[in-house]
PDB file of N, CA and C in Angstrom:
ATOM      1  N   UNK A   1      41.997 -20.665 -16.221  1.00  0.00           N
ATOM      2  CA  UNK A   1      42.844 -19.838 -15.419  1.00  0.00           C
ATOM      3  C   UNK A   1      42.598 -20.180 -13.952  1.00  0.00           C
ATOM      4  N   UNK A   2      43.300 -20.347 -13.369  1.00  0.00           N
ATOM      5  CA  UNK A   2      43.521 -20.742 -11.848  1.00  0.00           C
ATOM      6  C   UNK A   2      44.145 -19.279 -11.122  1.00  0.00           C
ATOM      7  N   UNK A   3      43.684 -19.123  -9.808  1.00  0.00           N
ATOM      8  CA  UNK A   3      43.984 -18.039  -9.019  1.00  0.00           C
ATOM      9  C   UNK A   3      44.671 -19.047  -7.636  1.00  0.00           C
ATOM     10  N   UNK A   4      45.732 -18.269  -6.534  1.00  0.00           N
ATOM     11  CA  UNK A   4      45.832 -18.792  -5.436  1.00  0.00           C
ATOM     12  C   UNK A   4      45.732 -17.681  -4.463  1.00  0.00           C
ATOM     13  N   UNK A   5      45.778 -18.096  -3.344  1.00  0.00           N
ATOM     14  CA  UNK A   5      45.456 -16.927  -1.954  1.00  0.00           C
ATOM     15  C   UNK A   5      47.002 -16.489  -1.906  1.00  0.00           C
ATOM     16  N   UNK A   6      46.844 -14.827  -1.651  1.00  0.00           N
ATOM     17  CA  UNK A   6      48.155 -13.969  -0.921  1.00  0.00           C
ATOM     18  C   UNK A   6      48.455 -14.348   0.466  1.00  0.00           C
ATOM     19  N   UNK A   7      49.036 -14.034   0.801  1.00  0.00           N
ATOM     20  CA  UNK A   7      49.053 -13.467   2.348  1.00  0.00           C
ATOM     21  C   UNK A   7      48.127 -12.861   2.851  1.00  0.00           C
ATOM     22  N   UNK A   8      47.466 -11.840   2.234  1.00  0.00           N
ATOM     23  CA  UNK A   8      46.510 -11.106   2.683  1.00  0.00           C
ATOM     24  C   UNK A   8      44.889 -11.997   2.668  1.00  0.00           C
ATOM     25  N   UNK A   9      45.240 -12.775   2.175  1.00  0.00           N
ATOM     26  CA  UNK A   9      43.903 -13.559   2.213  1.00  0.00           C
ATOM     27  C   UNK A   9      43.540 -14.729   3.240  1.00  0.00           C
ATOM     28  N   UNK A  10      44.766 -15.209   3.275  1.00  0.00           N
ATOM     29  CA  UNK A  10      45.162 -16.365   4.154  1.00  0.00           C
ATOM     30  C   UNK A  10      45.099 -15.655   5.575  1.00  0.00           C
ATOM     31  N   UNK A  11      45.294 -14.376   5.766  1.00  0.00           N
ATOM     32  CA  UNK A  11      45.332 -13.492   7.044  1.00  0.00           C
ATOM     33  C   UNK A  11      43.765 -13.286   7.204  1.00  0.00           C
ATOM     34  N   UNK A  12      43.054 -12.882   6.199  1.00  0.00           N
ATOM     35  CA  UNK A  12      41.418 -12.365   6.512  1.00  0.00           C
ATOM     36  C   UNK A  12      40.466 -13.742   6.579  1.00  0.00           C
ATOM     37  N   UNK A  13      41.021 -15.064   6.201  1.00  0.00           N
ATOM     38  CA  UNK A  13      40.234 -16.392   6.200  1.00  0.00           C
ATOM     39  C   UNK A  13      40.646 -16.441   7.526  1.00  0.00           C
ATOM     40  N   UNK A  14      41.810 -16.532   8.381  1.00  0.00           N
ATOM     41  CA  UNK A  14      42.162 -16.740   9.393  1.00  0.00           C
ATOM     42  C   UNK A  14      41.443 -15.944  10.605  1.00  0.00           C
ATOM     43  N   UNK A  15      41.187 -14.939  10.087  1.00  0.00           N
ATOM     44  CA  UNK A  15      41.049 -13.904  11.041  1.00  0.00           C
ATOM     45  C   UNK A  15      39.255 -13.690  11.141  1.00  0.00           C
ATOM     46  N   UNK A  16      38.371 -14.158  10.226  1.00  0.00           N
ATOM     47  CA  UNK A  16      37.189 -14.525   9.779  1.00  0.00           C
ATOM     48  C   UNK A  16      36.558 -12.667   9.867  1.00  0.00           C
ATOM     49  N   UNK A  17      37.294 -12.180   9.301  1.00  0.00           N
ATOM     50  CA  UNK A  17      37.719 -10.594   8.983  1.00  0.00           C
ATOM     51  C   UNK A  17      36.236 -10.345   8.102  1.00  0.00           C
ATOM     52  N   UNK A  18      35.826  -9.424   8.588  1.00  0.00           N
ATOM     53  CA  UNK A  18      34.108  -8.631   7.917  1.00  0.00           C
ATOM     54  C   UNK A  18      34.196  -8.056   6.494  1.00  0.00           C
ATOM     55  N   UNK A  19      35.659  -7.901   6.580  1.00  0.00           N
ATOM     56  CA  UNK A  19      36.100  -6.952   5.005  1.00  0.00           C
ATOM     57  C   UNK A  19      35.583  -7.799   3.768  1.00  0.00           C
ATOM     58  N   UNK A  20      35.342  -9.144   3.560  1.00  0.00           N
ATOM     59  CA  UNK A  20      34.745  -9.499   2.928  1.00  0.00           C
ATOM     60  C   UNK A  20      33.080  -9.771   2.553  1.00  0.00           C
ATOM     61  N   UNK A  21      32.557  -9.915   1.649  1.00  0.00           N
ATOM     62  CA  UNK A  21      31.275 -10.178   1.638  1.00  0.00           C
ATOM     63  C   UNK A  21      30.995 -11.831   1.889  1.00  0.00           C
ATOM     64  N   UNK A  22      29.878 -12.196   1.886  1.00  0.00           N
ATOM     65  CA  UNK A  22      30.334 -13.982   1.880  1.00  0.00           C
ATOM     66  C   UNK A  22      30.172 -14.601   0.467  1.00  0.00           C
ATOM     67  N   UNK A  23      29.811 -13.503  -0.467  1.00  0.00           N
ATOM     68  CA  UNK A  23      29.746 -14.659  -1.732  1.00  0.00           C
ATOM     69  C   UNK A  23      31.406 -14.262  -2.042  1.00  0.00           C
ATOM     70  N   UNK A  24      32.085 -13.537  -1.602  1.00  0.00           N
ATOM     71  CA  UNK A  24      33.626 -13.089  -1.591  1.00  0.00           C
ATOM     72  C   UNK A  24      33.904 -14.319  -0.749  1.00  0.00           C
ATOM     73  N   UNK A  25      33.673 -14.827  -0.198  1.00  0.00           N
ATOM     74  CA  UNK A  25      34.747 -15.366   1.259  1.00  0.00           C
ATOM     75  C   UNK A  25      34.444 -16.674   0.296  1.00  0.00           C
ATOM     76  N   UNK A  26      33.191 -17.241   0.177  1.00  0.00           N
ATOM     77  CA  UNK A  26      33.256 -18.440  -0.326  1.00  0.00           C
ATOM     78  C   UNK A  26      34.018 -18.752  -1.421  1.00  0.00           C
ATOM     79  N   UNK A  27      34.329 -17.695  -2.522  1.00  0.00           N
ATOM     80  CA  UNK A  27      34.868 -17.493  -3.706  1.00  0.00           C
ATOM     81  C   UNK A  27      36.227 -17.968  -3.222  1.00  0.00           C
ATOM     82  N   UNK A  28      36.740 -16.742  -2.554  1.00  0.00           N
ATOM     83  CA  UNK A  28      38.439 -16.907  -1.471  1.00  0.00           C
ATOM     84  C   UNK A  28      38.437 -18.343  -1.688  1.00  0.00           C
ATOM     85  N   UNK A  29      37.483 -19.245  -0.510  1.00  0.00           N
ATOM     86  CA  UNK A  29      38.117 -20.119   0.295  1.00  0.00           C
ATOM     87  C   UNK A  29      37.855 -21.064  -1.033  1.00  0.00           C
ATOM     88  N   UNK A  30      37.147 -21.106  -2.412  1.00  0.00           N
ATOM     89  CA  UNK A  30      37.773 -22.103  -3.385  1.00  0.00           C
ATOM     90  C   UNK A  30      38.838 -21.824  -4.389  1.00  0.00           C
ATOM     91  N   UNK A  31      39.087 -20.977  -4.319  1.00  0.00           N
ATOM     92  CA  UNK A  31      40.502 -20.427  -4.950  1.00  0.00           C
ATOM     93  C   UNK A  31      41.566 -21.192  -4.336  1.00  0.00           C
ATOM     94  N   UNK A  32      41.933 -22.423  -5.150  1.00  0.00           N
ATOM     95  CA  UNK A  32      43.005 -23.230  -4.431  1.00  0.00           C
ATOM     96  C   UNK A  32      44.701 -23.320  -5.143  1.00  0.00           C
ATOM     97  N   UNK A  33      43.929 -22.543  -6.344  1.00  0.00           N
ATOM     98  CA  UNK A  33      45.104 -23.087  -7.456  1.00  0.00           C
ATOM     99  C   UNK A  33      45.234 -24.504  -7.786  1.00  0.00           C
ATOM    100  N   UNK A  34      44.327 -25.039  -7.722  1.00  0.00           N
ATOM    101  CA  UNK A  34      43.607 -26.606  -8.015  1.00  0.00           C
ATOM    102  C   UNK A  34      42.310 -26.162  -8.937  1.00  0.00           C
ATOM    103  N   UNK A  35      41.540 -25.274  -8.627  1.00  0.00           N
ATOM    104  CA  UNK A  35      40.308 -25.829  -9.309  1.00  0.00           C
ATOM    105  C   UNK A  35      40.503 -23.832 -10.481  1.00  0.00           C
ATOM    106  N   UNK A  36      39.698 -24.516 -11.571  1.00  0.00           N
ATOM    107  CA  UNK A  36      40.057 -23.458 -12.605  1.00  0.00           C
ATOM    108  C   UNK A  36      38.603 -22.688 -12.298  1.00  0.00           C
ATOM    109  N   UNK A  37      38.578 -21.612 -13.128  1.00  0.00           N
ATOM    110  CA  UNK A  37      37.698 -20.451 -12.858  1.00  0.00           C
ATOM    111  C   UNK A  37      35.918 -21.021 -13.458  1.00  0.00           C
ATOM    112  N   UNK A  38      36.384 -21.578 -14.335  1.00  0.00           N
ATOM    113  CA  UNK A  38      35.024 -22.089 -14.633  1.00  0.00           C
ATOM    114  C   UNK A  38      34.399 -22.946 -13.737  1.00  0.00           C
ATOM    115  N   UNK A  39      35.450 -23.486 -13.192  1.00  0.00           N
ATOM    116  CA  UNK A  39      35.150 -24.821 -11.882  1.00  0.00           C
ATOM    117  C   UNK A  39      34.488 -24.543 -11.293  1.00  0.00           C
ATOM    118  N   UNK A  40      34.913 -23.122 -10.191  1.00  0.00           N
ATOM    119  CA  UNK A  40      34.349 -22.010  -9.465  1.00  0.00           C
ATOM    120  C   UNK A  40      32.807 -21.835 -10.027  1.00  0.00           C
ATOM    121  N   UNK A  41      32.717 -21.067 -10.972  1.00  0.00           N
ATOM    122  CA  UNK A  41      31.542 -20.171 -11.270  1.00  0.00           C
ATOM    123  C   UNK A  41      30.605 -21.662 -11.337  1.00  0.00           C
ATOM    124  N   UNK A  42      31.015 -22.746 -11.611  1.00  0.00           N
ATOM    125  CA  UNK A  42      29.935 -24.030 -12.008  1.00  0.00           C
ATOM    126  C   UNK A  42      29.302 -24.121 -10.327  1.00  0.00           C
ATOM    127  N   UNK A  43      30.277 -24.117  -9.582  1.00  0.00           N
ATOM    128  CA  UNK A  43      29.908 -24.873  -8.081  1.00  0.00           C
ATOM    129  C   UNK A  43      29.245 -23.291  -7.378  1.00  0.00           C
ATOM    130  N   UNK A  44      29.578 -22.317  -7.516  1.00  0.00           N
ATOM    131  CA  UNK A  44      29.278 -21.187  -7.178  1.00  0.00           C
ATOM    132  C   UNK A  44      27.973 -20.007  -7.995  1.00  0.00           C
ATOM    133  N   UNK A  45      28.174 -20.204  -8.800  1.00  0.00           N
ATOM    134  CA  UNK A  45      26.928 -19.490  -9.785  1.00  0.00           C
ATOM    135  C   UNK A  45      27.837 -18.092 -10.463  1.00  0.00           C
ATOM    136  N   UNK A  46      27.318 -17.786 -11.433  1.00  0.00           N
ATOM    137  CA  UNK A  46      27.671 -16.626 -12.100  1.00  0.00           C
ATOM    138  C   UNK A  46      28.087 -15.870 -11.636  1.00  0.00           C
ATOM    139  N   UNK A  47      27.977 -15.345 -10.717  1.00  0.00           N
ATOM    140  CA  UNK A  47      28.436 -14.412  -9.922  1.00  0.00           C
ATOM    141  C   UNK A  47      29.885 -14.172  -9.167  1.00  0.00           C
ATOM    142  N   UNK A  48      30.230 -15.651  -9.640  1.00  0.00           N
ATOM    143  CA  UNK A  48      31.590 -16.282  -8.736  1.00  0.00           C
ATOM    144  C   UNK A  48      32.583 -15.234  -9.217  1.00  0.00           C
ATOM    145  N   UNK A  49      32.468 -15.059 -10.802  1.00  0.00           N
ATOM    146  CA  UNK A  49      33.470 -14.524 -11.615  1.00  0.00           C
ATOM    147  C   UNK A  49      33.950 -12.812 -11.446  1.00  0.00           C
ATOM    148  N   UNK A  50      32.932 -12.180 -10.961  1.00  0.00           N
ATOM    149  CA  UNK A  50      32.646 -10.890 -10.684  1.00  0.00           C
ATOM    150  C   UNK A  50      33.524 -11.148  -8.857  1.00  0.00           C
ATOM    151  N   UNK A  51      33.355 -12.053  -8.285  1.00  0.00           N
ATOM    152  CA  UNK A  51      33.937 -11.867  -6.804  1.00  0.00           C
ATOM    153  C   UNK A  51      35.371 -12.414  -7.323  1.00  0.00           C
ATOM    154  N   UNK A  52      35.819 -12.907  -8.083  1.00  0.00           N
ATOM    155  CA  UNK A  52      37.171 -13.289  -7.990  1.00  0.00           C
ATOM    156  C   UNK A  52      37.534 -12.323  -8.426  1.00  0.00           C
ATOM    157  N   UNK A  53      37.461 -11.940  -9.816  1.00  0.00           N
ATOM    158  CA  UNK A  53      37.837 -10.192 -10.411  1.00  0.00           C
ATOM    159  C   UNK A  53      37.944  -9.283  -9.332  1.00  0.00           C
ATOM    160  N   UNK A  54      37.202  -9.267  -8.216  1.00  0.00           N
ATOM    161  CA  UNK A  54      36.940  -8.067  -7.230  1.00  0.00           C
ATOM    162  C   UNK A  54      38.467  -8.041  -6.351  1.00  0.00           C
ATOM    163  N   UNK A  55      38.560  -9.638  -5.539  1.00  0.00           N
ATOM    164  CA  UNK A  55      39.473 -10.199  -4.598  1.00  0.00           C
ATOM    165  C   UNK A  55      40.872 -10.061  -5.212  1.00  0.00           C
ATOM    166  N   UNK A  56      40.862 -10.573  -6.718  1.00  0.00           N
ATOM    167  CA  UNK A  56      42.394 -10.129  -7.557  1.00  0.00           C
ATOM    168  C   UNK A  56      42.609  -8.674  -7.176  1.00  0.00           C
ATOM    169  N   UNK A  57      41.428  -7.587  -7.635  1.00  0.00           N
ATOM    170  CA  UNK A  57      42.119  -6.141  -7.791  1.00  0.00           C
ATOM    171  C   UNK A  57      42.384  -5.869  -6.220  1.00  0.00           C
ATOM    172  N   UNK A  58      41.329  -6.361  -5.612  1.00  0.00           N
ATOM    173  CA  UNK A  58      41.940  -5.813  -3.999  1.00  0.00           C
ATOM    174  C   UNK A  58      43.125  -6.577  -3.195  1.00  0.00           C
ATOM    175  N   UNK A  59      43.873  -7.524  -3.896  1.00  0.00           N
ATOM    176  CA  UNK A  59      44.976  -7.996  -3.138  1.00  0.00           C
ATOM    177  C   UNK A  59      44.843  -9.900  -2.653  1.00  0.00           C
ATOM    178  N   UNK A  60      43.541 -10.054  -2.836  1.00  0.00           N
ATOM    179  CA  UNK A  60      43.313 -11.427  -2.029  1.00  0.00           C
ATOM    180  C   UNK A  60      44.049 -13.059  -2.720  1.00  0.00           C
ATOM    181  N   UNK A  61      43.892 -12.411  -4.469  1.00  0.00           N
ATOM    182  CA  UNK A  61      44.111 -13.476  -5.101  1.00  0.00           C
ATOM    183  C   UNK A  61      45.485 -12.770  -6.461  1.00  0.00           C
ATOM    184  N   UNK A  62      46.231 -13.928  -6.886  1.00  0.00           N
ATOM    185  CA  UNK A  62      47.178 -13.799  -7.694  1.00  0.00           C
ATOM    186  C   UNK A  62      46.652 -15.187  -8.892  1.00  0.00           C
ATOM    187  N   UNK A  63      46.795 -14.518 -10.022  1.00  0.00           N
ATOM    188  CA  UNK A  63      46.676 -15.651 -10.910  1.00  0.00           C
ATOM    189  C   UNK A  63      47.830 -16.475 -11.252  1.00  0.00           C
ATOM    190  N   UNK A  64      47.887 -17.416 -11.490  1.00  0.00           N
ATOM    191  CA  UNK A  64      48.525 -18.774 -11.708  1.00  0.00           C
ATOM    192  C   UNK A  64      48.233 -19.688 -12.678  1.00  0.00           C
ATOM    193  N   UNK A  65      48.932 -19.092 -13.798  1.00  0.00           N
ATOM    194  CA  UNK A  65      49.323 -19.690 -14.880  1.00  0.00           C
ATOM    195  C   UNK A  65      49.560 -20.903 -15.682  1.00  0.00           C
ATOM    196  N   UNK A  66      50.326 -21.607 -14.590  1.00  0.00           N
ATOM    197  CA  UNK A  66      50.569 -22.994 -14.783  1.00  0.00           C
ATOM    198  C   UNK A  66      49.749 -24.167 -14.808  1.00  0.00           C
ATOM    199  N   UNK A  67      49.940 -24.871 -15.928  1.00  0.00           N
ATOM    200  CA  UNK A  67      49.062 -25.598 -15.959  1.00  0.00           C
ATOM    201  C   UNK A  67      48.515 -26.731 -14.782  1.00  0.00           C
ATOM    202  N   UNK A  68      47.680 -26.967 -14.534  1.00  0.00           N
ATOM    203  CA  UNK A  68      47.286 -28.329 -13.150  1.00  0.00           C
ATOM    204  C   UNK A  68      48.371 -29.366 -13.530  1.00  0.00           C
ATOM    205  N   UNK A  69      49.108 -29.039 -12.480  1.00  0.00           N
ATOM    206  CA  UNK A  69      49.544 -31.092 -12.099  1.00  0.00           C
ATOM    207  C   UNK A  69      48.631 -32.169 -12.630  1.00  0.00           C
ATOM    208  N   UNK A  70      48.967 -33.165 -13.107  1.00  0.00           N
ATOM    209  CA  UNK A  70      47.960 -34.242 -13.407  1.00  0.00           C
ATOM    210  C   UNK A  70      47.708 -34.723 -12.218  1.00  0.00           C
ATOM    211  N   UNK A  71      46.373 -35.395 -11.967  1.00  0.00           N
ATOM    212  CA  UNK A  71      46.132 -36.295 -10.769  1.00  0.00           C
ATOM    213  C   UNK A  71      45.793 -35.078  -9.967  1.00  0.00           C
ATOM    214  N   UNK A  72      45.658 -33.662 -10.043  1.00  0.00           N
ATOM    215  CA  UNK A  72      45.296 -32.715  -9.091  1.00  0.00           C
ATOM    216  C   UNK A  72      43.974 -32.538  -8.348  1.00  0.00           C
ATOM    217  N   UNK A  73      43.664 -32.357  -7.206  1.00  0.00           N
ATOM    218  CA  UNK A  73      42.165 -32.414  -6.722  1.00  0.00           C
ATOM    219  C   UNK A  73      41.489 -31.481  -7.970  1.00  0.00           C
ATOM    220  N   UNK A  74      40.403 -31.712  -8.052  1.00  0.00           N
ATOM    221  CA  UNK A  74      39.671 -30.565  -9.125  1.00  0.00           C
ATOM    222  C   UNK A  74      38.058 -30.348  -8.681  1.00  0.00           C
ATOM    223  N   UNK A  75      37.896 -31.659  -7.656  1.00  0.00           N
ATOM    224  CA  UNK A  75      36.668 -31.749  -7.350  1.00  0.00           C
ATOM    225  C   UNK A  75      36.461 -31.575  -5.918  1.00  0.00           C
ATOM    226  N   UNK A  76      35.316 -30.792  -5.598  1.00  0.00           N
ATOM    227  CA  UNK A  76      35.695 -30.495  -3.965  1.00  0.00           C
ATOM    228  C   UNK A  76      35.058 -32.214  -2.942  1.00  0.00           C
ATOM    229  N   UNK A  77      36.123 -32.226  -2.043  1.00  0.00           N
ATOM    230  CA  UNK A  77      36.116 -33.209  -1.659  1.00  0.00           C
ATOM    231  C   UNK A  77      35.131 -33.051  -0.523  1.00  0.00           C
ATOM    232  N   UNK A  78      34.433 -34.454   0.622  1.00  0.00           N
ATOM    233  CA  UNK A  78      33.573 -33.982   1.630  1.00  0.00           C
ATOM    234  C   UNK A  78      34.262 -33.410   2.619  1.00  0.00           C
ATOM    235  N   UNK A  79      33.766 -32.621   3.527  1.00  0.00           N
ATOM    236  CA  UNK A  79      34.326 -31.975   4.196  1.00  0.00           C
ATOM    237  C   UNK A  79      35.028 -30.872   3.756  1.00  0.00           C
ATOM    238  N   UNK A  80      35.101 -30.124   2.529  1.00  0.00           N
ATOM    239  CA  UNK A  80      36.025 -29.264   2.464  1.00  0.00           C
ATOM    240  C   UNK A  80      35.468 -27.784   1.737  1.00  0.00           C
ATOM    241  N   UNK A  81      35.255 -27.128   2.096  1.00  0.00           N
ATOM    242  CA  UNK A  81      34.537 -25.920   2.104  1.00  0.00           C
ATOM    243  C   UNK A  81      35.507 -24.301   2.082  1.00  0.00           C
TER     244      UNK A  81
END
């Protein structure tokens, strides 16, 4: 399952907004709708799964269904955080 950022998320990354925690923000900022949930919790730790659940109910993230494009990034590249 893949998640992507709202509006409201893309507004609080922008805004480098306190309302989040940082194992939340880091969660946010890999939520690409590229990388799947397990992806997450592998590069992030157990805990990843509990902050994405959190960010869905409060507005940050929408799930996304569709399967990956082939050839899709899946792996975080340098520089990208």
């Amino acid at each position: 399952m893949r998640f992507h950022k709202t509006l409201r998320a893309h507004t609080v990354l922008a805004t480098q907004g306190r309302e989040l925690a940082p194992s939340e923000r880091r969660a946010l900022i890999l939520c690409d709708g590229q990388r799947n949930i397990e992806q997450i919790v592998a590069i992030l730790g157990p805990r990843a799964a509990e902050a994405i659940q959190v960010l869905e109910e409060r507005g940050y993230l929408e799930r996304d269904d569709k399967p990956a494009r082939p050839g899709s990034r899946t792996a975080i590249e340098p520089g990208v955080a």
